[in-house]
C-alpha atoms as a PDB file:
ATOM      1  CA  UNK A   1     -21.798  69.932  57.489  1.00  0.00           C
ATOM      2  CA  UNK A   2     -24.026  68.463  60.122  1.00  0.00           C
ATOM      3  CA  UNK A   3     -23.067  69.276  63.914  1.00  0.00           C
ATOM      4  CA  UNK A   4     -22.671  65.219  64.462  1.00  0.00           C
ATOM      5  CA  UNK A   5     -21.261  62.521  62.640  1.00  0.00           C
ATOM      6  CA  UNK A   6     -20.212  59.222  63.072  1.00  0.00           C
ATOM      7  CA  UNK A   7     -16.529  58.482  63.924  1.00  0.00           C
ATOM      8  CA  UNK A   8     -16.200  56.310  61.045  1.00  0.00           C
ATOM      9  CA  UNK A   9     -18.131  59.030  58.544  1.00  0.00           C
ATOM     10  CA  UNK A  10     -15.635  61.612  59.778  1.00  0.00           C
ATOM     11  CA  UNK A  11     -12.460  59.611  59.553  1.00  0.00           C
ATOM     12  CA  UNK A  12     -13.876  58.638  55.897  1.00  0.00           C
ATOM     13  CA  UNK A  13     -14.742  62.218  54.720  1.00  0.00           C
ATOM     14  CA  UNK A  14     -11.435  63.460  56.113  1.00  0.00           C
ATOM     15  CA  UNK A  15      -9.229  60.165  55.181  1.00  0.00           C
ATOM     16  CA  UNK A  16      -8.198  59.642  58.727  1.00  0.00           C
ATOM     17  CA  UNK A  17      -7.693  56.446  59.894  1.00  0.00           C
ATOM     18  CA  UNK A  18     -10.323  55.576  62.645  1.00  0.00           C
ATOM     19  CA  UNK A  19      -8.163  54.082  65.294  1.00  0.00           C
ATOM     20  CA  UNK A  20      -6.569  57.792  65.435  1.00  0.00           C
ATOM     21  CA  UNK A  21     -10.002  59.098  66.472  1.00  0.00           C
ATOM     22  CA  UNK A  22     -11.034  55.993  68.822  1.00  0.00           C
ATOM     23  CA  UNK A  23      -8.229  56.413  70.938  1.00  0.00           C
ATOM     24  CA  UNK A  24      -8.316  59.985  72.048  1.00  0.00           C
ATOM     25  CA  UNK A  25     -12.595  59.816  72.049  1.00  0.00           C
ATOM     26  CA  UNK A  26     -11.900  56.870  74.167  1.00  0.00           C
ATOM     27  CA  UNK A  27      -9.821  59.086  76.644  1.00  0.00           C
ATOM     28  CA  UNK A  28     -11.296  62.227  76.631  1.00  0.00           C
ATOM     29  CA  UNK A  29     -14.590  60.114  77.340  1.00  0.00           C
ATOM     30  CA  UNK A  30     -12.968  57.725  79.670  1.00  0.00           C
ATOM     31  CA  UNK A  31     -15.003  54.462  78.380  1.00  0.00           C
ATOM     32  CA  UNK A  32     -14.509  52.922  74.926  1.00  0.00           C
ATOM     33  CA  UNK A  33     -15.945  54.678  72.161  1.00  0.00           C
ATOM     34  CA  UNK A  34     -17.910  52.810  69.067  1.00  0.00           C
ATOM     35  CA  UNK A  35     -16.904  54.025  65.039  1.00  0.00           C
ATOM     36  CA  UNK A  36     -20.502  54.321  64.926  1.00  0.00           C
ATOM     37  CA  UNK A  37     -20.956  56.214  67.863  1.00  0.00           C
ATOM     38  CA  UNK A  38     -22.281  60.266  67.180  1.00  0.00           C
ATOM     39  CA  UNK A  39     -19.908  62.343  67.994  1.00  0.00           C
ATOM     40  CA  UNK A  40     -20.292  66.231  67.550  1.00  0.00           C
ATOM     41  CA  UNK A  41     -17.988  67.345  64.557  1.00  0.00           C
ATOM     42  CA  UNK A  42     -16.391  70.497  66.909  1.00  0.00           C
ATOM     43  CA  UNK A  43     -14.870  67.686  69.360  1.00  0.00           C
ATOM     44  CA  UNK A  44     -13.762  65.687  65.969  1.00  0.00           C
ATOM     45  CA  UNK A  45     -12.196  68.537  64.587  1.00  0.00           C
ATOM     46  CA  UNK A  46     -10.680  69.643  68.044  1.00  0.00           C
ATOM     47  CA  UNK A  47      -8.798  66.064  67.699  1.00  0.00           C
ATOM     48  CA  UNK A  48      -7.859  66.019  64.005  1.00  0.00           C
ATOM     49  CA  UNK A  49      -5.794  69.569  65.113  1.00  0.00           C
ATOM     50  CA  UNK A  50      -3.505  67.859  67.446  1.00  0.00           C
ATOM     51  CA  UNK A  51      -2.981  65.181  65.423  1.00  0.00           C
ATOM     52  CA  UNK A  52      -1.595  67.474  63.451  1.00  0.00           C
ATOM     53  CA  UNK A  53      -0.188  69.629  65.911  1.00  0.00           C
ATOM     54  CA  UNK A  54       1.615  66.595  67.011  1.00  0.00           C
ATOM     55  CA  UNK A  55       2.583  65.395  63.242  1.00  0.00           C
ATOM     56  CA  UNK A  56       4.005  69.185  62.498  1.00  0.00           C
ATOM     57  CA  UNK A  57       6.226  68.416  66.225  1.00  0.00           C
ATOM     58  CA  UNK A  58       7.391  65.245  64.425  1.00  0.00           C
ATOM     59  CA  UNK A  59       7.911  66.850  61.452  1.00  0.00           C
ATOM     60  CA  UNK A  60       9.966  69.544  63.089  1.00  0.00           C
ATOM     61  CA  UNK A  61      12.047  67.140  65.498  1.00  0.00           C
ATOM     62  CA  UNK A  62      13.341  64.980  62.562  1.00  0.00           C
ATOM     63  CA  UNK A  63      14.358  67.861  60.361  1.00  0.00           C
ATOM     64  CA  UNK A  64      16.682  68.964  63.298  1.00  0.00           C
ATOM     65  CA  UNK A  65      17.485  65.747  63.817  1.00  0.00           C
ATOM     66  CA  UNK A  66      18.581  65.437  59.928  1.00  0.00           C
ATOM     67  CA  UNK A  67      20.198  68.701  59.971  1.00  0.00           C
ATOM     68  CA  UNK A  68      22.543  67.903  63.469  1.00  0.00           C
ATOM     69  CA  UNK A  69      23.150  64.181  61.447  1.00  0.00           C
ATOM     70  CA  UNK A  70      24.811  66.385  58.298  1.00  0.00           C
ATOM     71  CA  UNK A  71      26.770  68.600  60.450  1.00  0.00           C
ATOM     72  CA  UNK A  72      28.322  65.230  62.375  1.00  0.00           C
ATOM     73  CA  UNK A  73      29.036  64.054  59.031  1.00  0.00           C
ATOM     74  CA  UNK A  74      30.515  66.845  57.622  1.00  0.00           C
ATOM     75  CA  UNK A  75      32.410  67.241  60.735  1.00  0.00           C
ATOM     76  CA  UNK A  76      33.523  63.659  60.990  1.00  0.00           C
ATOM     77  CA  UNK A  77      34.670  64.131  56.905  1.00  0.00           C
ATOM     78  CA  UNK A  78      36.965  67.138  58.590  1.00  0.00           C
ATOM     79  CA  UNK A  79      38.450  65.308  60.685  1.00  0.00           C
ATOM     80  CA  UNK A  80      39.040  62.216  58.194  1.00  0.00           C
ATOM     81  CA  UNK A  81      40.541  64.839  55.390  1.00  0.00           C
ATOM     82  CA  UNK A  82      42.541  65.996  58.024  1.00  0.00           C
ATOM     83  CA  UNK A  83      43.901  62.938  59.576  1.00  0.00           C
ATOM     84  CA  UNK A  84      44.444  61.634  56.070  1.00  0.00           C
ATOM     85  CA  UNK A  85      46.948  65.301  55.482  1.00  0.00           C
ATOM     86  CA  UNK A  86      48.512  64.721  58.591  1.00  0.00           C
ATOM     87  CA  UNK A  87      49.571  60.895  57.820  1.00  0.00           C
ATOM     88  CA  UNK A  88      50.549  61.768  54.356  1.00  0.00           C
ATOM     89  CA  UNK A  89      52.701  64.888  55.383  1.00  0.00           C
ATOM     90  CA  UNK A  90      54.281  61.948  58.286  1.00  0.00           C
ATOM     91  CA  UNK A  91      55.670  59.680  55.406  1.00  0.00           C
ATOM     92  CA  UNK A  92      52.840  57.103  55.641  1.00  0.00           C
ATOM     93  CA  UNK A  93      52.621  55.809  52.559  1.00  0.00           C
ATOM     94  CA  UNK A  94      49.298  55.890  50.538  1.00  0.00           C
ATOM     95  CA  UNK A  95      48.489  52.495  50.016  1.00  0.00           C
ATOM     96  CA  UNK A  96      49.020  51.683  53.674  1.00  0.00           C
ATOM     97  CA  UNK A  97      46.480  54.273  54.500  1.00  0.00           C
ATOM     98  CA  UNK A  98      44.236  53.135  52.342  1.00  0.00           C
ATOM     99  CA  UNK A  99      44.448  49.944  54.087  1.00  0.00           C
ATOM    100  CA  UNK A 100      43.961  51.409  57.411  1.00  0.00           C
ATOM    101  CA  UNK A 101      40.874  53.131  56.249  1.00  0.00           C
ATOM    102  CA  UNK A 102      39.784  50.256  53.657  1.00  0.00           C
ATOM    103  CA  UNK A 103      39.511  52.554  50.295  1.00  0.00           C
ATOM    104  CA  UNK A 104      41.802  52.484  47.499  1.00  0.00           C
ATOM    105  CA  UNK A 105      45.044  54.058  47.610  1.00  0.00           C
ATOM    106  CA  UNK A 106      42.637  56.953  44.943  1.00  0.00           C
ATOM    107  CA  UNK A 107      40.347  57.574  46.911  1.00  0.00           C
ATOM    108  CA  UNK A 108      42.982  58.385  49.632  1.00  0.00           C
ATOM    109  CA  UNK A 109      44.393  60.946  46.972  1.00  0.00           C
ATOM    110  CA  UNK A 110      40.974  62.378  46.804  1.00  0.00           C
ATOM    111  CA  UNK A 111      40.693  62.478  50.592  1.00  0.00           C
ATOM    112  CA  UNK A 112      43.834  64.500  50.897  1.00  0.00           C
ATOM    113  CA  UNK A 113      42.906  66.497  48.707  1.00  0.00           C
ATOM    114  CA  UNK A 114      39.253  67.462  49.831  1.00  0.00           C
ATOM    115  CA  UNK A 115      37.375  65.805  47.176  1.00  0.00           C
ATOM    116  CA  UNK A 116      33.683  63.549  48.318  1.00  0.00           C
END
């Protein structure tokens, strides 16, 4: 590979889009930067590895994200399972907490009795 390149050969041979190189070029270079401009390939490279530094950061933050969002739900389907028990064992009857909650009077049976 040659030791310079155009911004918009590189972003071609390496299917980036070219805005995503401008920017940073632009910034590290503090004046605007041309997709035709020769740039040496180490400094391109050095920027495609953030990007993807930063896209694997991404990555990581929404899989926690995901991960904390099932745990709330499978906590919050505790505490409706629960609270569902609990009215049943007070005498509430079954179709009147199914109209609290707005499911049929079955799927309060299921509720109770741990069911999805």
């Amino acid at each position: 590979m040659p030791s310079t390149l155009t911004v918009r050969q590189y972003a071609t041979a390496h299917s980036i889009p070219i805005e995503h190189l401008l920017g940073p070029l632009s910034e590290r270079r503090d004046a605007s930067v041309d997709s035709d401009a020769e740039v040496e390939v180490a400094e391109l490279d050095e920027i495609r590895e953030l990007m993807n530094t930063v896209a694997v950061e991404d990555l990581v933050d929404a899989r926690d994200k995901l991960a904390d969002a099932r745990a709330d739900l499978r906590a919050a389907e505790q505490d409706l399972q629960r609270a569902v028990r609990e009215a049943l064992a007070e005498g509430m009857p079954a179709k009147r907490v199914g109209e609290v909650l707005g499911v049929s009077r079955a799927r309060v049976y299921q509720l109770r009795d741990g069911k999805r």
